[in-house]
PDB file of N, CA and C in Angstrom:
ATOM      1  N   UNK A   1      13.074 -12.675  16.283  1.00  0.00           N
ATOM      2  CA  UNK A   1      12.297 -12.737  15.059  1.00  0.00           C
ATOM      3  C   UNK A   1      11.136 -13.701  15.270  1.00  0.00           C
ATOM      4  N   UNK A   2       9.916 -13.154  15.116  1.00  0.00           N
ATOM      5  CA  UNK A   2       8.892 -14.097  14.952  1.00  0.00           C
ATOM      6  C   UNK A   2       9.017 -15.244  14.160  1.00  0.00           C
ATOM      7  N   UNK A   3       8.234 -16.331  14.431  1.00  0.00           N
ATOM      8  CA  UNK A   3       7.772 -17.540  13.219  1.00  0.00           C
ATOM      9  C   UNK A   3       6.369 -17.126  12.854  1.00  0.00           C
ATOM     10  N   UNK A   4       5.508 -16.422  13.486  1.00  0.00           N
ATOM     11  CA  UNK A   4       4.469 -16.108  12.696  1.00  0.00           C
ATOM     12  C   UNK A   4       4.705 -15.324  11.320  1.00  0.00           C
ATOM     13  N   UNK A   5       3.525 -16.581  10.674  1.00  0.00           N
ATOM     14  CA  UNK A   5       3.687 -15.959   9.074  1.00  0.00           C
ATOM     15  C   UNK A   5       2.517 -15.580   8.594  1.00  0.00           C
ATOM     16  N   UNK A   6       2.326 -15.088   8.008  1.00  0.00           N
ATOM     17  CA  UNK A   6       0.930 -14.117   7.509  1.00  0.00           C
ATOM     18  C   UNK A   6       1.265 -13.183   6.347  1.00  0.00           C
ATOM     19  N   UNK A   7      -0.248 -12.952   5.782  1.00  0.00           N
ATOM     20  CA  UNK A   7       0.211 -12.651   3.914  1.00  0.00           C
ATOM     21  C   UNK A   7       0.098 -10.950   4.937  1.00  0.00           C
ATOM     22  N   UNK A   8       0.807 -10.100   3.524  1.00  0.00           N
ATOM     23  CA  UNK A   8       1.036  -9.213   3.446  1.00  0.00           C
ATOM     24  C   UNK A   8       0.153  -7.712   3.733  1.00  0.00           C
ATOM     25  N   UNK A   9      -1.345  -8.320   3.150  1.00  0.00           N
ATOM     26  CA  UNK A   9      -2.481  -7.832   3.512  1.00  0.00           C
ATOM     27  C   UNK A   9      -3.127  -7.542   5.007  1.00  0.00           C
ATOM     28  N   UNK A  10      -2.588  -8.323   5.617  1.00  0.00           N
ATOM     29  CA  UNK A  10      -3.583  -8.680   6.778  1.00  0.00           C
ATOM     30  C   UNK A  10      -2.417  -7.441   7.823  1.00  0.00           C
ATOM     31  N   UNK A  11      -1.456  -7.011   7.425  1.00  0.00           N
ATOM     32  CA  UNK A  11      -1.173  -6.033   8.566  1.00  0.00           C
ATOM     33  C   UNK A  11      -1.075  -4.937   8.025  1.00  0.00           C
ATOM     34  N   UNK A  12      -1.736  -4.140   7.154  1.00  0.00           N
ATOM     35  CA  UNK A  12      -1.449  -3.000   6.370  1.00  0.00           C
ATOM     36  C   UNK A  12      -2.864  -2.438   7.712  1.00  0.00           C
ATOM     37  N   UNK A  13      -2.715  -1.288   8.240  1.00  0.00           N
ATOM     38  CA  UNK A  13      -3.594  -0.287   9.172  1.00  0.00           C
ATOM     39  C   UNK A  13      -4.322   0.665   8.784  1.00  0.00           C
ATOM     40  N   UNK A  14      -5.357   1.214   9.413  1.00  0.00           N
ATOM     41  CA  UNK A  14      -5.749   2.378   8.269  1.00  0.00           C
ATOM     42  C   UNK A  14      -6.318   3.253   9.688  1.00  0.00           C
ATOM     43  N   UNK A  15      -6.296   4.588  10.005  1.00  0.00           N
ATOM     44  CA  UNK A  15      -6.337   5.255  11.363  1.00  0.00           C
ATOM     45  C   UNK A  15      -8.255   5.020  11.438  1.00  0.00           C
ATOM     46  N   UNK A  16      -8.210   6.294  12.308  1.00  0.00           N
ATOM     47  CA  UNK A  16      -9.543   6.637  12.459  1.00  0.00           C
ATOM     48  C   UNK A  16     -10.061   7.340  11.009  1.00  0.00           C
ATOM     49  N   UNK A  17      -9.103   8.288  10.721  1.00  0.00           N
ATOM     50  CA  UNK A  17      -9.187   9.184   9.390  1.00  0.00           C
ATOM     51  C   UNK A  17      -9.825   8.430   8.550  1.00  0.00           C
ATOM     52  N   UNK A  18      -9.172   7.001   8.397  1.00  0.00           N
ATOM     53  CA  UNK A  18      -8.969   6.088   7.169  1.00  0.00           C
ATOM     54  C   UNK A  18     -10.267   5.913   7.243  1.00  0.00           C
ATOM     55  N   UNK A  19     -10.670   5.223   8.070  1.00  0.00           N
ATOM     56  CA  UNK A  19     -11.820   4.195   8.621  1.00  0.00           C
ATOM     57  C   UNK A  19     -13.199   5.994   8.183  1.00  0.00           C
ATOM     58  N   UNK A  20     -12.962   6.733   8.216  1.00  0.00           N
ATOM     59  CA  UNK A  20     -14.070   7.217   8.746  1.00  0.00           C
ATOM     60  C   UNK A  20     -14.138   7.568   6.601  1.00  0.00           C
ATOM     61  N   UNK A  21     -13.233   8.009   5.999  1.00  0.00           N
ATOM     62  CA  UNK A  21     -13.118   7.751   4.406  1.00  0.00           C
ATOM     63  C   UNK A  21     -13.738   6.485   4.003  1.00  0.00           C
ATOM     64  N   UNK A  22     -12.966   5.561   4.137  1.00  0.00           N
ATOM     65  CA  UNK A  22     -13.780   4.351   3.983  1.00  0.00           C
ATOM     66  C   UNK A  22     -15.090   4.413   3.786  1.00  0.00           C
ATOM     67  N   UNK A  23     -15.574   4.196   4.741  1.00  0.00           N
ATOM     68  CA  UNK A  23     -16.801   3.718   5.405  1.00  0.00           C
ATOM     69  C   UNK A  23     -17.941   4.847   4.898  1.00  0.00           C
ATOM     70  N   UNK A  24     -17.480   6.260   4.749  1.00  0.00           N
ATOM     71  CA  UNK A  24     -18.417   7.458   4.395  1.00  0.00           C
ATOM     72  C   UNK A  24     -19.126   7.656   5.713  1.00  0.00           C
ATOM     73  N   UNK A  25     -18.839   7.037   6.831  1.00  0.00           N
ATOM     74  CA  UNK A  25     -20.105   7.303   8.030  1.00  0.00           C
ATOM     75  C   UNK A  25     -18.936   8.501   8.618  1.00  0.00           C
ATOM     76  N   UNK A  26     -20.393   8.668   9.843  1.00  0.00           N
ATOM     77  CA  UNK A  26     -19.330   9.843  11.095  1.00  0.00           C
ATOM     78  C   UNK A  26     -18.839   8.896  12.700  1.00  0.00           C
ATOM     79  N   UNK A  27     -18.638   9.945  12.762  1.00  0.00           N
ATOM     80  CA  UNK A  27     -17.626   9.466  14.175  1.00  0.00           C
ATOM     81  C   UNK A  27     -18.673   8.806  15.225  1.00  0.00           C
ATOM     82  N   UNK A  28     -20.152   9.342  15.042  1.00  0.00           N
ATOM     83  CA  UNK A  28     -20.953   8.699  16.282  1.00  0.00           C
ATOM     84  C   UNK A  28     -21.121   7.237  15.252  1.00  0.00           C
ATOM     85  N   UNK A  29     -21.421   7.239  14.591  1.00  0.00           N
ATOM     86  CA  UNK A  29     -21.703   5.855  14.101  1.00  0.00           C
ATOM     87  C   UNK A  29     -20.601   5.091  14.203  1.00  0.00           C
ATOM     88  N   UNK A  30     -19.469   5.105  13.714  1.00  0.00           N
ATOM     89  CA  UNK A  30     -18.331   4.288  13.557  1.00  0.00           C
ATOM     90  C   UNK A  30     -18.096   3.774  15.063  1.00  0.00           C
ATOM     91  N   UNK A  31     -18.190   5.112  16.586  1.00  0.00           N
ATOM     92  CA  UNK A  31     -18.538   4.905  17.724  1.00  0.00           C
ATOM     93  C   UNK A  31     -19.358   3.770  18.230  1.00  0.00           C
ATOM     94  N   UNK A  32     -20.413   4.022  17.895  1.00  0.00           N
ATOM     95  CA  UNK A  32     -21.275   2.612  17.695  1.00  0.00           C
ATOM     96  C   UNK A  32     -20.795   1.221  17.201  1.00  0.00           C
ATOM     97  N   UNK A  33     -20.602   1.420  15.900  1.00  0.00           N
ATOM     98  CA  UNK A  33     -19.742  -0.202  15.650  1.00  0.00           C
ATOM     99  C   UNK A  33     -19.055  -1.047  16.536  1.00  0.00           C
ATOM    100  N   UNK A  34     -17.819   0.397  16.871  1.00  0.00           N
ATOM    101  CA  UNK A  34     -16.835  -0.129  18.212  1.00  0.00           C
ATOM    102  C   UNK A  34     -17.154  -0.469  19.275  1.00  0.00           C
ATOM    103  N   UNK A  35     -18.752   0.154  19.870  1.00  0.00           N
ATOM    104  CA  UNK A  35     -19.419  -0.319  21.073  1.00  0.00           C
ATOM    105  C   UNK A  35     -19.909  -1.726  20.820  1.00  0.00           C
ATOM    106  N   UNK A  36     -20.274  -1.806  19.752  1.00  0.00           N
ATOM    107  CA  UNK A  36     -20.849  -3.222  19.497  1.00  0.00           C
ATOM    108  C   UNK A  36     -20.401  -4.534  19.677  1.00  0.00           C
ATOM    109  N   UNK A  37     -19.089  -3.670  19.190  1.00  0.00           N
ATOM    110  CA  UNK A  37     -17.982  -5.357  18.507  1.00  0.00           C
ATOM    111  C   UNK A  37     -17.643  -5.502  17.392  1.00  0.00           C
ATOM    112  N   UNK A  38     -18.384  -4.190  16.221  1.00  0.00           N
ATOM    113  CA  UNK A  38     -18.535  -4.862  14.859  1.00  0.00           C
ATOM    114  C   UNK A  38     -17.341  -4.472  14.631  1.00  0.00           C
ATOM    115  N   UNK A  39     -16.684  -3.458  14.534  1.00  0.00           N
ATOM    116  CA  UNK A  39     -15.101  -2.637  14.602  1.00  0.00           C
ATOM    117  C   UNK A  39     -14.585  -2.922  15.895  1.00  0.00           C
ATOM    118  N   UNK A  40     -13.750  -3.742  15.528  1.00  0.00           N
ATOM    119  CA  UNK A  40     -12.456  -3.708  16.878  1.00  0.00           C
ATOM    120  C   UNK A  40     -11.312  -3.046  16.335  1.00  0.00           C
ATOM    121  N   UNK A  41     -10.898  -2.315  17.343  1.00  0.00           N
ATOM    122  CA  UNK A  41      -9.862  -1.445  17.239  1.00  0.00           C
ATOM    123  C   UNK A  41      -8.343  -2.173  17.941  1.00  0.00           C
ATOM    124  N   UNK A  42      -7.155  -1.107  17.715  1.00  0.00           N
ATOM    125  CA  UNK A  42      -5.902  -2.073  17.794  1.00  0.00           C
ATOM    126  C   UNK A  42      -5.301  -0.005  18.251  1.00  0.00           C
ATOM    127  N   UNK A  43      -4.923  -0.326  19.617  1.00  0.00           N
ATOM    128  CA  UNK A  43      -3.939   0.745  20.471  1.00  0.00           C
ATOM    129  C   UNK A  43      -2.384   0.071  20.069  1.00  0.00           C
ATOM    130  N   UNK A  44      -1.939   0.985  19.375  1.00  0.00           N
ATOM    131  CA  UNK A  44      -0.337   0.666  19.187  1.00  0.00           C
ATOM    132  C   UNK A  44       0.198   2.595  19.644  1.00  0.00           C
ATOM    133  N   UNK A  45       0.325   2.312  20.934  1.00  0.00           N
ATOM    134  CA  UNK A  45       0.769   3.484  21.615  1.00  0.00           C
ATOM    135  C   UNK A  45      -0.610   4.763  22.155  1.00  0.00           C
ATOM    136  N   UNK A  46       0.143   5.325  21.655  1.00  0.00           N
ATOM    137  CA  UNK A  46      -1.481   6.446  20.938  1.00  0.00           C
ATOM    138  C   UNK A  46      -2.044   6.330  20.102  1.00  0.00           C
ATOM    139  N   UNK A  47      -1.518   5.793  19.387  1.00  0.00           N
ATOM    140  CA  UNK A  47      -2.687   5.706  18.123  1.00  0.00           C
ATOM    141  C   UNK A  47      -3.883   4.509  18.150  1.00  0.00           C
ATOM    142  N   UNK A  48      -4.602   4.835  17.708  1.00  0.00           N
ATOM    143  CA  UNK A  48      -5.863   3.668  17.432  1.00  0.00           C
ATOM    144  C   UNK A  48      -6.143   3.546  15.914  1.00  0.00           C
ATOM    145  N   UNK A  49      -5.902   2.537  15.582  1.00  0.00           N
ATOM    146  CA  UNK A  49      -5.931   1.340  14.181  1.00  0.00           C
ATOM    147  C   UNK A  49      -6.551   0.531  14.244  1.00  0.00           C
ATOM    148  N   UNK A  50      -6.780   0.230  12.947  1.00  0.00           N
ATOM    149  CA  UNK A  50      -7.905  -0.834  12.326  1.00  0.00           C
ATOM    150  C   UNK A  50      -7.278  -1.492  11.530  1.00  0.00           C
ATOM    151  N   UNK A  51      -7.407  -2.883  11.639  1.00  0.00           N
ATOM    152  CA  UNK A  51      -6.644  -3.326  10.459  1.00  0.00           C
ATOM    153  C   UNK A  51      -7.763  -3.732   9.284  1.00  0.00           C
ATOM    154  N   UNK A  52      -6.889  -3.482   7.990  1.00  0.00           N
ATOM    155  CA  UNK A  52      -7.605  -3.158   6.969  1.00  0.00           C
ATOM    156  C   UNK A  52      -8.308  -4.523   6.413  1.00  0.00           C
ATOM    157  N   UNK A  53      -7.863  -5.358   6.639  1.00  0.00           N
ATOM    158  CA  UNK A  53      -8.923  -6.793   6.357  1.00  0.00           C
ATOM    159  C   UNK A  53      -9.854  -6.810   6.825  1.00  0.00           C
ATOM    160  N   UNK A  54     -10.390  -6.195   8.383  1.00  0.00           N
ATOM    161  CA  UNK A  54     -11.173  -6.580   8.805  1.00  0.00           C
ATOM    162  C   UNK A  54     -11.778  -5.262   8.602  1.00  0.00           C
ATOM    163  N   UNK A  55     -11.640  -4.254   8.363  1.00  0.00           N
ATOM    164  CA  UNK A  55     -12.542  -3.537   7.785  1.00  0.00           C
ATOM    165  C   UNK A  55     -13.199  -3.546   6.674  1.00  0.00           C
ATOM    166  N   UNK A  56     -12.436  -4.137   5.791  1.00  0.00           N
ATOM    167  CA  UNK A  56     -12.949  -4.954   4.392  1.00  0.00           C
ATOM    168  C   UNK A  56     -14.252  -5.801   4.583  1.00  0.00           C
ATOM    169  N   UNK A  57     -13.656  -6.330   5.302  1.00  0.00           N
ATOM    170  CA  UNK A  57     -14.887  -7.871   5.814  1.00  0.00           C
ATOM    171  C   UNK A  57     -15.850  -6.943   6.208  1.00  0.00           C
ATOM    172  N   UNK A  58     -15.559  -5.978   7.057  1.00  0.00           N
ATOM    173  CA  UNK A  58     -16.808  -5.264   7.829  1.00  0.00           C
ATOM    174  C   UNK A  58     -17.742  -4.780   6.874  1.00  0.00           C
ATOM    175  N   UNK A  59     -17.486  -3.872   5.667  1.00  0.00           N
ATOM    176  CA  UNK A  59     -17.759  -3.059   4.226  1.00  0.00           C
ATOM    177  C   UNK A  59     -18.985  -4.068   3.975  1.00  0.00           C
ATOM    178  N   UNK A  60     -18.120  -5.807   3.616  1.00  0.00           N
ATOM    179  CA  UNK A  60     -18.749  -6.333   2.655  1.00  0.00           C
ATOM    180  C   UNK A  60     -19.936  -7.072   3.432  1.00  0.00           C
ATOM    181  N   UNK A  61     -19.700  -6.940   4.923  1.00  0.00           N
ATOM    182  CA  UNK A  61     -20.971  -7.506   5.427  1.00  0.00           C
ATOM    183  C   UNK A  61     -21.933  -6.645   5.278  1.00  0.00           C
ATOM    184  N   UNK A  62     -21.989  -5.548   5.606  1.00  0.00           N
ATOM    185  CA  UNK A  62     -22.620  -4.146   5.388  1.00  0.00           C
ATOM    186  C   UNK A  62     -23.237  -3.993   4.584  1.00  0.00           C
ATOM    187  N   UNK A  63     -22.465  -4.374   3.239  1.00  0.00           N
ATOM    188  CA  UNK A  63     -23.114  -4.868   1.675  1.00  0.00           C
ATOM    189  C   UNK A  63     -24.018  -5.411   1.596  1.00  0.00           C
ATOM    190  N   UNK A  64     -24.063  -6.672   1.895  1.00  0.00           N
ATOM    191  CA  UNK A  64     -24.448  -7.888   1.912  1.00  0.00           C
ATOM    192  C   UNK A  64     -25.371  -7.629   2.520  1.00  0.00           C
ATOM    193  N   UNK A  65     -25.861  -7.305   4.166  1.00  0.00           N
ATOM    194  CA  UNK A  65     -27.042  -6.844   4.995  1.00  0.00           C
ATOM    195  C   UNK A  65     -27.883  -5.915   3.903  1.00  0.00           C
ATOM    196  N   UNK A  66     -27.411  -4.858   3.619  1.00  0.00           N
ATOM    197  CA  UNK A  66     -28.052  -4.350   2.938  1.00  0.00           C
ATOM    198  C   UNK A  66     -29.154  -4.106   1.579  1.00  0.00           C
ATOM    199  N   UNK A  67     -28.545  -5.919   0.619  1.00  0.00           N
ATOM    200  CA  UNK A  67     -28.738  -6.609  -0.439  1.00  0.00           C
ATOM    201  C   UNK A  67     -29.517  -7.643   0.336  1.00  0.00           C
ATOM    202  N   UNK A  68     -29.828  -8.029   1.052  1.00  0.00           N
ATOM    203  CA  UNK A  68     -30.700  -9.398   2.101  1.00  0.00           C
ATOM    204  C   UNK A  68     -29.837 -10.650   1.612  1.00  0.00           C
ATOM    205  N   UNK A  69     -28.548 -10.825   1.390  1.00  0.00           N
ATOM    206  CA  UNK A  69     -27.423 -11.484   0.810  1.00  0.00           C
ATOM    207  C   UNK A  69     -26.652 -12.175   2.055  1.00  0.00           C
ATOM    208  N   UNK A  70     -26.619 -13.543   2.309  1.00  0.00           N
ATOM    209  CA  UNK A  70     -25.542 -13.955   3.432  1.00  0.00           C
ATOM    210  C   UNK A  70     -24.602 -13.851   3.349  1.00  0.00           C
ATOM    211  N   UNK A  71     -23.411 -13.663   1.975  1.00  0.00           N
ATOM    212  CA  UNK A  71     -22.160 -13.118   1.973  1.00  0.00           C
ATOM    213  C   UNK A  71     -22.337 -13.157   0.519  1.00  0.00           C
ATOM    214  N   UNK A  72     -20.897 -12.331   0.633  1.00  0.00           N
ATOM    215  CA  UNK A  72     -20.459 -11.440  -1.075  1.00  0.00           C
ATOM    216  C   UNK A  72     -19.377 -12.331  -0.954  1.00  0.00           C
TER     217      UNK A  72
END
């Protein structure tokens, strides 16, 4: 059993599917992010996940760039 503790939020996943709902973009763009750095992705077997906090964070920077805003 782990001692790492962490709230409840921070490990909920969301696929590619999720991420691509989310976000409203397509697959070459979201592609891009991941080339960047801005989306890091998480291999748990075959699958490739995102965890959903940090896609959150990603959204609201996105926001924020978009508003000339340093954070929301």
């Amino acid at each position: 059993m782990s001692n790492f503790q962490h709230p409840a939020h921070a490990l909920r996943f969301l696929d590619f599917t999720d991420l691509r709902e989310r976000s409203r973009l397509g697959k070459t763009k979201l592609y891009e992010e991941i080339k960047f750095g801005r989306l890091r992705p998480i291999k748990l077997g075959r699958k490739t996940v995102f965890l959903e906090s940090e896609v959150n964070d990603w959204i609201r920077d996105r926001v924020a760039e978009s508003r000339n805003v340093a954070s929301i």
